[in-house]
PDB file of N, CA and C in Angstrom:
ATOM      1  N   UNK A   1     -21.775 101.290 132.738  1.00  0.00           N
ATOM      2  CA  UNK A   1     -22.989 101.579 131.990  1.00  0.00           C
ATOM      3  C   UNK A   1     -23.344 103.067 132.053  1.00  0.00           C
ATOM      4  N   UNK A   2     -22.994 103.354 133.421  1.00  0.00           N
ATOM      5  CA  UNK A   2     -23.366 105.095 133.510  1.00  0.00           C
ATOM      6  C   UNK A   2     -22.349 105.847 132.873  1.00  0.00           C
ATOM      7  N   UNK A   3     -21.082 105.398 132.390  1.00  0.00           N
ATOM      8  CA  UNK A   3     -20.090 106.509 131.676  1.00  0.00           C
ATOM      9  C   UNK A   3     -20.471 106.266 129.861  1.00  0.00           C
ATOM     10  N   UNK A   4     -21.092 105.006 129.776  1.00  0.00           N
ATOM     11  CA  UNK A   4     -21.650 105.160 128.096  1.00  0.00           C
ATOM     12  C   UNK A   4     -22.819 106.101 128.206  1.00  0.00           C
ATOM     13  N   UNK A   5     -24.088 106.099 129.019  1.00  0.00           N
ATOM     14  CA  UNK A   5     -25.478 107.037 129.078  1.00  0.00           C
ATOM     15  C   UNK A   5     -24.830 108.564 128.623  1.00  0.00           C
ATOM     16  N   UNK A   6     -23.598 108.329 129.561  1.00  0.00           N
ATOM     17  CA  UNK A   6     -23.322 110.458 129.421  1.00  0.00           C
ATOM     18  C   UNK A   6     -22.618 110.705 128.735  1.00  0.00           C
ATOM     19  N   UNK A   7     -21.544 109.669 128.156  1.00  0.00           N
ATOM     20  CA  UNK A   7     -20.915 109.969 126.674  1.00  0.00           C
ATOM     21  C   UNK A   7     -21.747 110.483 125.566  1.00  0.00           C
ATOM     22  N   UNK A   8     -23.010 109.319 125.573  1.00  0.00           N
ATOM     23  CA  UNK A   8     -23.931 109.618 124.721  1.00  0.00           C
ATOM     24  C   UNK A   8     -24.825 111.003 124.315  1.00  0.00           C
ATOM     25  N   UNK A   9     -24.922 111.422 125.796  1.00  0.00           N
ATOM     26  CA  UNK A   9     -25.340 112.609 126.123  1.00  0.00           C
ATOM     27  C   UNK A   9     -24.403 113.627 125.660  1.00  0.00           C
ATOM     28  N   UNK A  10     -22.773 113.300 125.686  1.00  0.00           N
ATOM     29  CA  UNK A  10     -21.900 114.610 125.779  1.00  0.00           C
ATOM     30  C   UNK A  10     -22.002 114.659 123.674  1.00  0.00           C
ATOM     31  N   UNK A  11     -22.421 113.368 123.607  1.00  0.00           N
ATOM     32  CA  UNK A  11     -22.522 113.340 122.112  1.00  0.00           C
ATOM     33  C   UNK A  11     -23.526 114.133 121.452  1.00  0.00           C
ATOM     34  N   UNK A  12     -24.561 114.025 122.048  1.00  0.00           N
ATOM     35  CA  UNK A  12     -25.963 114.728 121.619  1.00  0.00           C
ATOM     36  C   UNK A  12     -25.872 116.264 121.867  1.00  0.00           C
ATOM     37  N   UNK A  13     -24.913 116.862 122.692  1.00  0.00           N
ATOM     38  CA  UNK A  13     -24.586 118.004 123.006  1.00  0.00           C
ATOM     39  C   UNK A  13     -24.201 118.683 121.856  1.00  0.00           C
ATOM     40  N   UNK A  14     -23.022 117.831 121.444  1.00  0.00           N
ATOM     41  CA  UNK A  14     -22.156 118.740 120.618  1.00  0.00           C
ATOM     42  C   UNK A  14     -22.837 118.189 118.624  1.00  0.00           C
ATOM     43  N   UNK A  15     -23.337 117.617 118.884  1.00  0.00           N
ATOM     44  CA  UNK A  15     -24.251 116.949 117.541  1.00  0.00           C
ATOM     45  C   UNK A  15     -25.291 118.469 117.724  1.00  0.00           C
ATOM     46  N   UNK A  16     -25.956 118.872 118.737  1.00  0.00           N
ATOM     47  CA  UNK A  16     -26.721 119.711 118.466  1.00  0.00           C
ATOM     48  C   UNK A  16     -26.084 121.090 118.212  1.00  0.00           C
ATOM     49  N   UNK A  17     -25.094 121.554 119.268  1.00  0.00           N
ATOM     50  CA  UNK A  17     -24.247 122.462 118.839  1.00  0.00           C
ATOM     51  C   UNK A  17     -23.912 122.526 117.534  1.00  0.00           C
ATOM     52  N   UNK A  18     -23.409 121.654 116.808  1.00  0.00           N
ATOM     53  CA  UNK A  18     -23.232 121.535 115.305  1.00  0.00           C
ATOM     54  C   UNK A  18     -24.312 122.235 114.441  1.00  0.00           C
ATOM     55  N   UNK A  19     -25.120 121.595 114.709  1.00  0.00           N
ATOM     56  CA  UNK A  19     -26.639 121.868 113.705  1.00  0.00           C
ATOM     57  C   UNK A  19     -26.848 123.573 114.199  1.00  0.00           C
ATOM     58  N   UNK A  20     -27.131 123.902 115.171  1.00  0.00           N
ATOM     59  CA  UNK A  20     -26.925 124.827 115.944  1.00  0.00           C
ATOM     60  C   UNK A  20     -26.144 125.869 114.992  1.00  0.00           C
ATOM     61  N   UNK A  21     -24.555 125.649 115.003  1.00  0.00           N
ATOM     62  CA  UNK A  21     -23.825 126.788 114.216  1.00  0.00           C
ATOM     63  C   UNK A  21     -24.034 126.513 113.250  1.00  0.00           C
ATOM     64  N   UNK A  22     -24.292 125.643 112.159  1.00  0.00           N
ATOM     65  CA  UNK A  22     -24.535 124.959 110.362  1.00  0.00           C
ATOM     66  C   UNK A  22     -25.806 126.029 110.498  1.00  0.00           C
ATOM     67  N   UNK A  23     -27.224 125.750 110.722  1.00  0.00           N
ATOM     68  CA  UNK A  23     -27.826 126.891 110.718  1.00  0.00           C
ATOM     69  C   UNK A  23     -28.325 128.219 110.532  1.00  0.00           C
ATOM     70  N   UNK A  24     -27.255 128.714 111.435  1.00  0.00           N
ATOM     71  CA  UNK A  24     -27.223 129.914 111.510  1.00  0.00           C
ATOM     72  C   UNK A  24     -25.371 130.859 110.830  1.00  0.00           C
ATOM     73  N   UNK A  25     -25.220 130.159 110.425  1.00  0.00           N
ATOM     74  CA  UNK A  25     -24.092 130.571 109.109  1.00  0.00           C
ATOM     75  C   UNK A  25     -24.663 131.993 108.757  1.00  0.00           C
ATOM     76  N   UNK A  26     -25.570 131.535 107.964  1.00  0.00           N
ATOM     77  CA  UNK A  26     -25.900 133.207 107.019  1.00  0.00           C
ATOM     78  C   UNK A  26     -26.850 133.656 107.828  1.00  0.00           C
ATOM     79  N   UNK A  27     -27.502 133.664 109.250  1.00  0.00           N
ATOM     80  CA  UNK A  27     -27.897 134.424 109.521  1.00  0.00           C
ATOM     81  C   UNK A  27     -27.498 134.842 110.986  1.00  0.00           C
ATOM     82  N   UNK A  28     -27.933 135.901 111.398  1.00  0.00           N
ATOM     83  CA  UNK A  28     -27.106 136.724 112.768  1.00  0.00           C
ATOM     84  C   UNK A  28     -27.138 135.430 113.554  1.00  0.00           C
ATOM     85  N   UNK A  29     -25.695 135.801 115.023  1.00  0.00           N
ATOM     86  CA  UNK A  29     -25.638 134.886 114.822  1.00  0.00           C
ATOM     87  C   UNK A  29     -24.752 135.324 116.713  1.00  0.00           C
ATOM     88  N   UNK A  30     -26.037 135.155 117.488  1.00  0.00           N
ATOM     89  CA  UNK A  30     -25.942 135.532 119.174  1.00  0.00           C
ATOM     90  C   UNK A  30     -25.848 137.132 118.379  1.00  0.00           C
ATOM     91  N   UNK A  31     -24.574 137.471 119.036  1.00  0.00           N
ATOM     92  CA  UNK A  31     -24.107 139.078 118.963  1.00  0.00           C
ATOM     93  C   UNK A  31     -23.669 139.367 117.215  1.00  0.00           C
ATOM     94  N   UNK A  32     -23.240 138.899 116.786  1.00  0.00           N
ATOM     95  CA  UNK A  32     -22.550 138.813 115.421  1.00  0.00           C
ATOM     96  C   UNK A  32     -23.629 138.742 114.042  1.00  0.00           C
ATOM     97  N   UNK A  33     -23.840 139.638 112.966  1.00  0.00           N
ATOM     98  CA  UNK A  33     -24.233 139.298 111.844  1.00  0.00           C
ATOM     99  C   UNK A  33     -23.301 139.381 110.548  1.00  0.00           C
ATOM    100  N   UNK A  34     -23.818 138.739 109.592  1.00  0.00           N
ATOM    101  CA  UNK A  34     -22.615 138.715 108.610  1.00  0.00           C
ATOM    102  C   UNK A  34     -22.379 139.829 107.786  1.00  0.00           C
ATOM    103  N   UNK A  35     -23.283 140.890 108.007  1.00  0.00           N
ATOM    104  CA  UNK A  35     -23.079 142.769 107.682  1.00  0.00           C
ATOM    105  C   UNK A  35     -21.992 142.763 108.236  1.00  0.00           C
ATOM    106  N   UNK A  36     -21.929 142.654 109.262  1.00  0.00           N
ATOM    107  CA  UNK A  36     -20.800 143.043 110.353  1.00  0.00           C
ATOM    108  C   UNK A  36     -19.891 142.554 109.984  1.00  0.00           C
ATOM    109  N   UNK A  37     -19.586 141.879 110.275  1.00  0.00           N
ATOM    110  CA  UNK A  37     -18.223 140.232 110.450  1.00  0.00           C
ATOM    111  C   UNK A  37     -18.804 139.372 108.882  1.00  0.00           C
ATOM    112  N   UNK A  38     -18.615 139.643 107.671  1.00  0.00           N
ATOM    113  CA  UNK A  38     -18.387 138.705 106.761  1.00  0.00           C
ATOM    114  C   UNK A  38     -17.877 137.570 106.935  1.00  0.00           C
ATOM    115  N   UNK A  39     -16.569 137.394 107.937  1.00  0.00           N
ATOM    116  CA  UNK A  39     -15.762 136.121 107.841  1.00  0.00           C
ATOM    117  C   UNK A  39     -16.112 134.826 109.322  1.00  0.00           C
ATOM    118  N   UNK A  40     -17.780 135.376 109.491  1.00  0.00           N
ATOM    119  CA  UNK A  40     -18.081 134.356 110.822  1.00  0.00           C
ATOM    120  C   UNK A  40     -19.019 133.591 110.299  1.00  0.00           C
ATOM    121  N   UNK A  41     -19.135 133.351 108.822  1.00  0.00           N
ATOM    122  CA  UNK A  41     -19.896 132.242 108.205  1.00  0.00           C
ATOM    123  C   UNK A  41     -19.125 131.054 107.972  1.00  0.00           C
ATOM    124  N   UNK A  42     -17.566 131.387 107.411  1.00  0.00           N
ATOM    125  CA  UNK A  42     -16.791 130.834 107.200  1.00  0.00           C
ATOM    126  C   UNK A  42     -16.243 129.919 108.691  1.00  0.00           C
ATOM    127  N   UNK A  43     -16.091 130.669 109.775  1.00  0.00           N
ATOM    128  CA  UNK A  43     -16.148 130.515 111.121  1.00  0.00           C
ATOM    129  C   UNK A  43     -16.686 129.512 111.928  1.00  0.00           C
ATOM    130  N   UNK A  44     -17.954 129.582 111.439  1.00  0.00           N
ATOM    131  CA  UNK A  44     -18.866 128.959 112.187  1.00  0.00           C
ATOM    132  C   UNK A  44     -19.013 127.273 111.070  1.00  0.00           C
ATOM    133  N   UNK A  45     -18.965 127.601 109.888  1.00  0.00           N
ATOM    134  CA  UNK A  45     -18.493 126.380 109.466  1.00  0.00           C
ATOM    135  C   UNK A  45     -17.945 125.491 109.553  1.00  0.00           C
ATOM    136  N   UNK A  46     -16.469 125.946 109.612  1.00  0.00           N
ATOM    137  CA  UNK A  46     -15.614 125.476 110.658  1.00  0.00           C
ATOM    138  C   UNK A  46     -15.718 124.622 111.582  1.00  0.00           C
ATOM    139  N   UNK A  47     -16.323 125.172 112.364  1.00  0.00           N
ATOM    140  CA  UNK A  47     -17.061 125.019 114.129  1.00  0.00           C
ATOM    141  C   UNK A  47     -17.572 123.774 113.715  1.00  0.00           C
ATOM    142  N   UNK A  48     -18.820 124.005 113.091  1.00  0.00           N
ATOM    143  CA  UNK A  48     -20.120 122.587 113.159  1.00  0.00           C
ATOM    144  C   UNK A  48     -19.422 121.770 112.425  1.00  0.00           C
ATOM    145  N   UNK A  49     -18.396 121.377 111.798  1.00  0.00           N
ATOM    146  CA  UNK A  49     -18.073 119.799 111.281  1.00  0.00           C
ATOM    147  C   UNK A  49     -17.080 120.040 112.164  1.00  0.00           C
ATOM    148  N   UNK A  50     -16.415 120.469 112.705  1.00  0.00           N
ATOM    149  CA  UNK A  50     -15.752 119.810 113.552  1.00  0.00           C
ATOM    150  C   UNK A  50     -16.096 119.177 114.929  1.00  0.00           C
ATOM    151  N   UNK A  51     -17.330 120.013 115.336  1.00  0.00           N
ATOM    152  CA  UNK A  51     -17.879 119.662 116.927  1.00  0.00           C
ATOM    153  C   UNK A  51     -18.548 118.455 116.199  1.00  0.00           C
ATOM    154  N   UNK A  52     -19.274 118.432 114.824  1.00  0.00           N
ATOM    155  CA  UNK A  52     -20.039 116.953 114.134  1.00  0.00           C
ATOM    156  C   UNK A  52     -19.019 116.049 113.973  1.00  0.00           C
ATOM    157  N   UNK A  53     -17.927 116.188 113.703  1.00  0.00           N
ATOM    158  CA  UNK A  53     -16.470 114.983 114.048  1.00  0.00           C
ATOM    159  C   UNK A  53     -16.637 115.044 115.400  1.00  0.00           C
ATOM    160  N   UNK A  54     -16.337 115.608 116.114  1.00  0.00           N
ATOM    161  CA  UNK A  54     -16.038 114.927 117.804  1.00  0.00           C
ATOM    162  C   UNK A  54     -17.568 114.404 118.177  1.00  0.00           C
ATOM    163  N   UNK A  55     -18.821 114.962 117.852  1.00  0.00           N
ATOM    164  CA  UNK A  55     -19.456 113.788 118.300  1.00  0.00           C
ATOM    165  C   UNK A  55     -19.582 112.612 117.853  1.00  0.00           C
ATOM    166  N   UNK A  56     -19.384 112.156 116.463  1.00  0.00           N
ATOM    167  CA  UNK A  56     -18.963 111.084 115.811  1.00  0.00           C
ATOM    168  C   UNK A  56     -17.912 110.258 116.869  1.00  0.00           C
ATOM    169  N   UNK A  57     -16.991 110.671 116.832  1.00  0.00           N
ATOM    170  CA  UNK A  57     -16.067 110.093 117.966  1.00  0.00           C
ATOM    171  C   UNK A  57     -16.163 109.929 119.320  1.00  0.00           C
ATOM    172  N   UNK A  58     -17.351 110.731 119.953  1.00  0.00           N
ATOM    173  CA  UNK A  58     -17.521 110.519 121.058  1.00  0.00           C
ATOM    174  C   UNK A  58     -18.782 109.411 121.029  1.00  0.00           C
ATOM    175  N   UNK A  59     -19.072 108.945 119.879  1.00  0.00           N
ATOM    176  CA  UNK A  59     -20.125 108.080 119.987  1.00  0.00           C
ATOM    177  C   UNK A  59     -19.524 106.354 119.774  1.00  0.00           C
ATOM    178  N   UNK A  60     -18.265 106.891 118.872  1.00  0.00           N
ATOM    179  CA  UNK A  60     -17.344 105.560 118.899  1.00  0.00           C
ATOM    180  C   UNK A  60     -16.656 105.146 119.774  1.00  0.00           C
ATOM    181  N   UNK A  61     -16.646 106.574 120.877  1.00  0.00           N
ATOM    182  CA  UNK A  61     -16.286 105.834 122.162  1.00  0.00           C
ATOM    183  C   UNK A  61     -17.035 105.110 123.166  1.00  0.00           C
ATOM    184  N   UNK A  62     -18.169 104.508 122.925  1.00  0.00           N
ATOM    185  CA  UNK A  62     -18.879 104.164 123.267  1.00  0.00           C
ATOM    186  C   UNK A  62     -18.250 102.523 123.728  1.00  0.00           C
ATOM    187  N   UNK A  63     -17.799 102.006 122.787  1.00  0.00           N
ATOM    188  CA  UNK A  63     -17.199 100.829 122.462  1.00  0.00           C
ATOM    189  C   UNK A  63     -15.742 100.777 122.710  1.00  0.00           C
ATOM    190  N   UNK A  64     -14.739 101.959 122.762  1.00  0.00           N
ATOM    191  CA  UNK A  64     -13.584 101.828 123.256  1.00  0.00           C
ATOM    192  C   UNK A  64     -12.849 102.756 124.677  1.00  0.00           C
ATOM    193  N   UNK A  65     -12.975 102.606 125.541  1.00  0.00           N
ATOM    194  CA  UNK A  65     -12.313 102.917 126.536  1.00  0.00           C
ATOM    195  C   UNK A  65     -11.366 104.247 125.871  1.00  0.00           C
ATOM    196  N   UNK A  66     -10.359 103.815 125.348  1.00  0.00           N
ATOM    197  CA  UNK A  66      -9.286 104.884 124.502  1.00  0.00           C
ATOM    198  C   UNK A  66      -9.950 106.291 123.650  1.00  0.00           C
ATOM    199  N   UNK A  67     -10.554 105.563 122.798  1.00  0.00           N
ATOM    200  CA  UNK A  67     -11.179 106.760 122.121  1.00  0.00           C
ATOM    201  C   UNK A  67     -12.277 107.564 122.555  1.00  0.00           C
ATOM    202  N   UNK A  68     -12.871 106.862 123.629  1.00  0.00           N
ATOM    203  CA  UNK A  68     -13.755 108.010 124.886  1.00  0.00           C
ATOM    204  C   UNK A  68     -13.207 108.717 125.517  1.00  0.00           C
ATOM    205  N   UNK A  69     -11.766 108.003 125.658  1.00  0.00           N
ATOM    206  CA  UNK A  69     -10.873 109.674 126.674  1.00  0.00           C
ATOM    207  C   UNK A  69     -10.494 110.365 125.310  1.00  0.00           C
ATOM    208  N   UNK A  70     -10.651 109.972 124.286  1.00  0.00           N
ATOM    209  CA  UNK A  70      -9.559 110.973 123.196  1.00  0.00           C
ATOM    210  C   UNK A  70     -10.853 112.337 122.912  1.00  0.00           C
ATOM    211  N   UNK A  71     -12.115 111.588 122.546  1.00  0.00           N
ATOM    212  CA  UNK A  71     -13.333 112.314 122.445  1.00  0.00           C
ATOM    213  C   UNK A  71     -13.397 113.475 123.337  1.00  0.00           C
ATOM    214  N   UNK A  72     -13.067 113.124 124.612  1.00  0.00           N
ATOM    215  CA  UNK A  72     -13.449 114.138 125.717  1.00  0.00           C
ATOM    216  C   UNK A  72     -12.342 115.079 125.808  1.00  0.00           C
ATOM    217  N   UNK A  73     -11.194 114.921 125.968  1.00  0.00           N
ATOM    218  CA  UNK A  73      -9.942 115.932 125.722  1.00  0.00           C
ATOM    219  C   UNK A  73     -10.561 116.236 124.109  1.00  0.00           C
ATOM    220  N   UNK A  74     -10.369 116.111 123.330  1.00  0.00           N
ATOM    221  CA  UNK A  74     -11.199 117.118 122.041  1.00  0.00           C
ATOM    222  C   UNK A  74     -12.159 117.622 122.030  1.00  0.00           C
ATOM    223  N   UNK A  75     -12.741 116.889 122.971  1.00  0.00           N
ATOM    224  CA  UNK A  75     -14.200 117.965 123.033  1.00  0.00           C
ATOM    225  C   UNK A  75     -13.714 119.085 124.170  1.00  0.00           C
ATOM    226  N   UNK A  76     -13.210 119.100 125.088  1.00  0.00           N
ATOM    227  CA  UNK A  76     -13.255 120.129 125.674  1.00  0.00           C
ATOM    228  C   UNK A  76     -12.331 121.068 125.395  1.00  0.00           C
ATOM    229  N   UNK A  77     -11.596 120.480 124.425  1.00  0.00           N
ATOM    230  CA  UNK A  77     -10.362 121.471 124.000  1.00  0.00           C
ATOM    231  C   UNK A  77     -11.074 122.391 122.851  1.00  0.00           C
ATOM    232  N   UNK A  78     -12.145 121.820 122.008  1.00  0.00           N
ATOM    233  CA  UNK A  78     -12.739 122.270 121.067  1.00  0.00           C
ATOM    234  C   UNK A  78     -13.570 123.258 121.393  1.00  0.00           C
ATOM    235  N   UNK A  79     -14.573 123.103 122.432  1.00  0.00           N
ATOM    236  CA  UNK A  79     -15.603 123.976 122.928  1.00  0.00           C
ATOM    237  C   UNK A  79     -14.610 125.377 123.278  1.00  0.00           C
ATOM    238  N   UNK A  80     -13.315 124.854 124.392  1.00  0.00           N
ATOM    239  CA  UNK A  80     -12.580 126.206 124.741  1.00  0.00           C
ATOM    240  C   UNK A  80     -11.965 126.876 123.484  1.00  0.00           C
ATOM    241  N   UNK A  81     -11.901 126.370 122.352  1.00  0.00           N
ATOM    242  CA  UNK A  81     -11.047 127.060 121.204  1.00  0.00           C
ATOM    243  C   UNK A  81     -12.440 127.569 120.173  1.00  0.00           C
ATOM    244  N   UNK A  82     -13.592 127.207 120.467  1.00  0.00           N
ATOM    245  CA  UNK A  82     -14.695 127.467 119.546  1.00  0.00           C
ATOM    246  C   UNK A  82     -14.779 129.189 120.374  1.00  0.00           C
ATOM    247  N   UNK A  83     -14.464 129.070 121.800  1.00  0.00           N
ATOM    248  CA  UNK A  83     -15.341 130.939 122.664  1.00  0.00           C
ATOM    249  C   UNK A  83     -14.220 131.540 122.442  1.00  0.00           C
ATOM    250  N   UNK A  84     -12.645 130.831 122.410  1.00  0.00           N
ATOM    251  CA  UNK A  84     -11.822 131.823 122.230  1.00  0.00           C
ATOM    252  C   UNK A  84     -11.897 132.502 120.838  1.00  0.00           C
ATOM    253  N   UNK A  85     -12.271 131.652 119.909  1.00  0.00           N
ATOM    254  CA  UNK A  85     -12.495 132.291 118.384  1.00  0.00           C
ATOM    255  C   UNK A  85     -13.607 133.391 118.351  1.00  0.00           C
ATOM    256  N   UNK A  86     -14.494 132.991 119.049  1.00  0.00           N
ATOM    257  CA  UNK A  86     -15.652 133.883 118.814  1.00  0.00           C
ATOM    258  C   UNK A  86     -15.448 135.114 120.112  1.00  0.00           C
ATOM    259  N   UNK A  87     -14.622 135.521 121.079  1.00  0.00           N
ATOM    260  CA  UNK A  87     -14.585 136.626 121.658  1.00  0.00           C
ATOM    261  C   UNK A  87     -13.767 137.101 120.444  1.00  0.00           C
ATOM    262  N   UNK A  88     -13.068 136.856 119.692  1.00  0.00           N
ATOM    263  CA  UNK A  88     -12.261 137.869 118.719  1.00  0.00           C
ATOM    264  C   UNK A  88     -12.362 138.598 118.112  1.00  0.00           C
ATOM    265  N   UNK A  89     -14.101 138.399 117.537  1.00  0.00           N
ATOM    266  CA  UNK A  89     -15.201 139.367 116.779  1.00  0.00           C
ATOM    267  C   UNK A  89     -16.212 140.023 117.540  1.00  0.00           C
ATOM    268  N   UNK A  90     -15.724 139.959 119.120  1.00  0.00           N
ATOM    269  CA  UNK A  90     -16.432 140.873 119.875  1.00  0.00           C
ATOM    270  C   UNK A  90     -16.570 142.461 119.858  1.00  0.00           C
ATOM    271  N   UNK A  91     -15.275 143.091 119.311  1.00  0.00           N
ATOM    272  CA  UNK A  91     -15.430 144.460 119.330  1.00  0.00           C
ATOM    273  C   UNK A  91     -16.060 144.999 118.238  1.00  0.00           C
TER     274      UNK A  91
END
């Protein structure tokens, strides 16, 4: 019962993260504005339907054992490939 509560939770995480980068597309965006970096709207697009697919899936893992471990290896593979994208437009 306690590994569905925090799935749910790891769901609501990345559901907000989503909305989070959808958002702020066209406008600055942490360190980054789109004066600057034109191509981190496109970027960040990207980002929020895909972190909005893995929480989708991390919510269907709710109900399957399998697809709660698949959710969580994508989600954490996703979050680490979302900072490696975005240190790239650091300089």
């Amino acid at each position: 019962m306690l590994i569905k509560i925090l799935i749910c939770i790891f769901a609501l995480i990345f559901f907000f993260i989503s909305g989070y980068l959808w958002l702020h597309r066209q406008t600055g965006f942490l360190l980054f504005t789109p004066e600057r970096h034109p191509q981190i709207g496109t970027l960040l697009t990207f980002w929020s339907i895909e972190l909005f697919i893995v929480g989708l899936l991390a919510i269907a893992g709710v109900f399957s054992l399998v697809v709660m471990v698949i959710a969580l290896i994508i989600g954490c593979l996703s979050g680490m490939l979302l900072g490696l994208t975005l240190v790239r437009f650091i300089n």
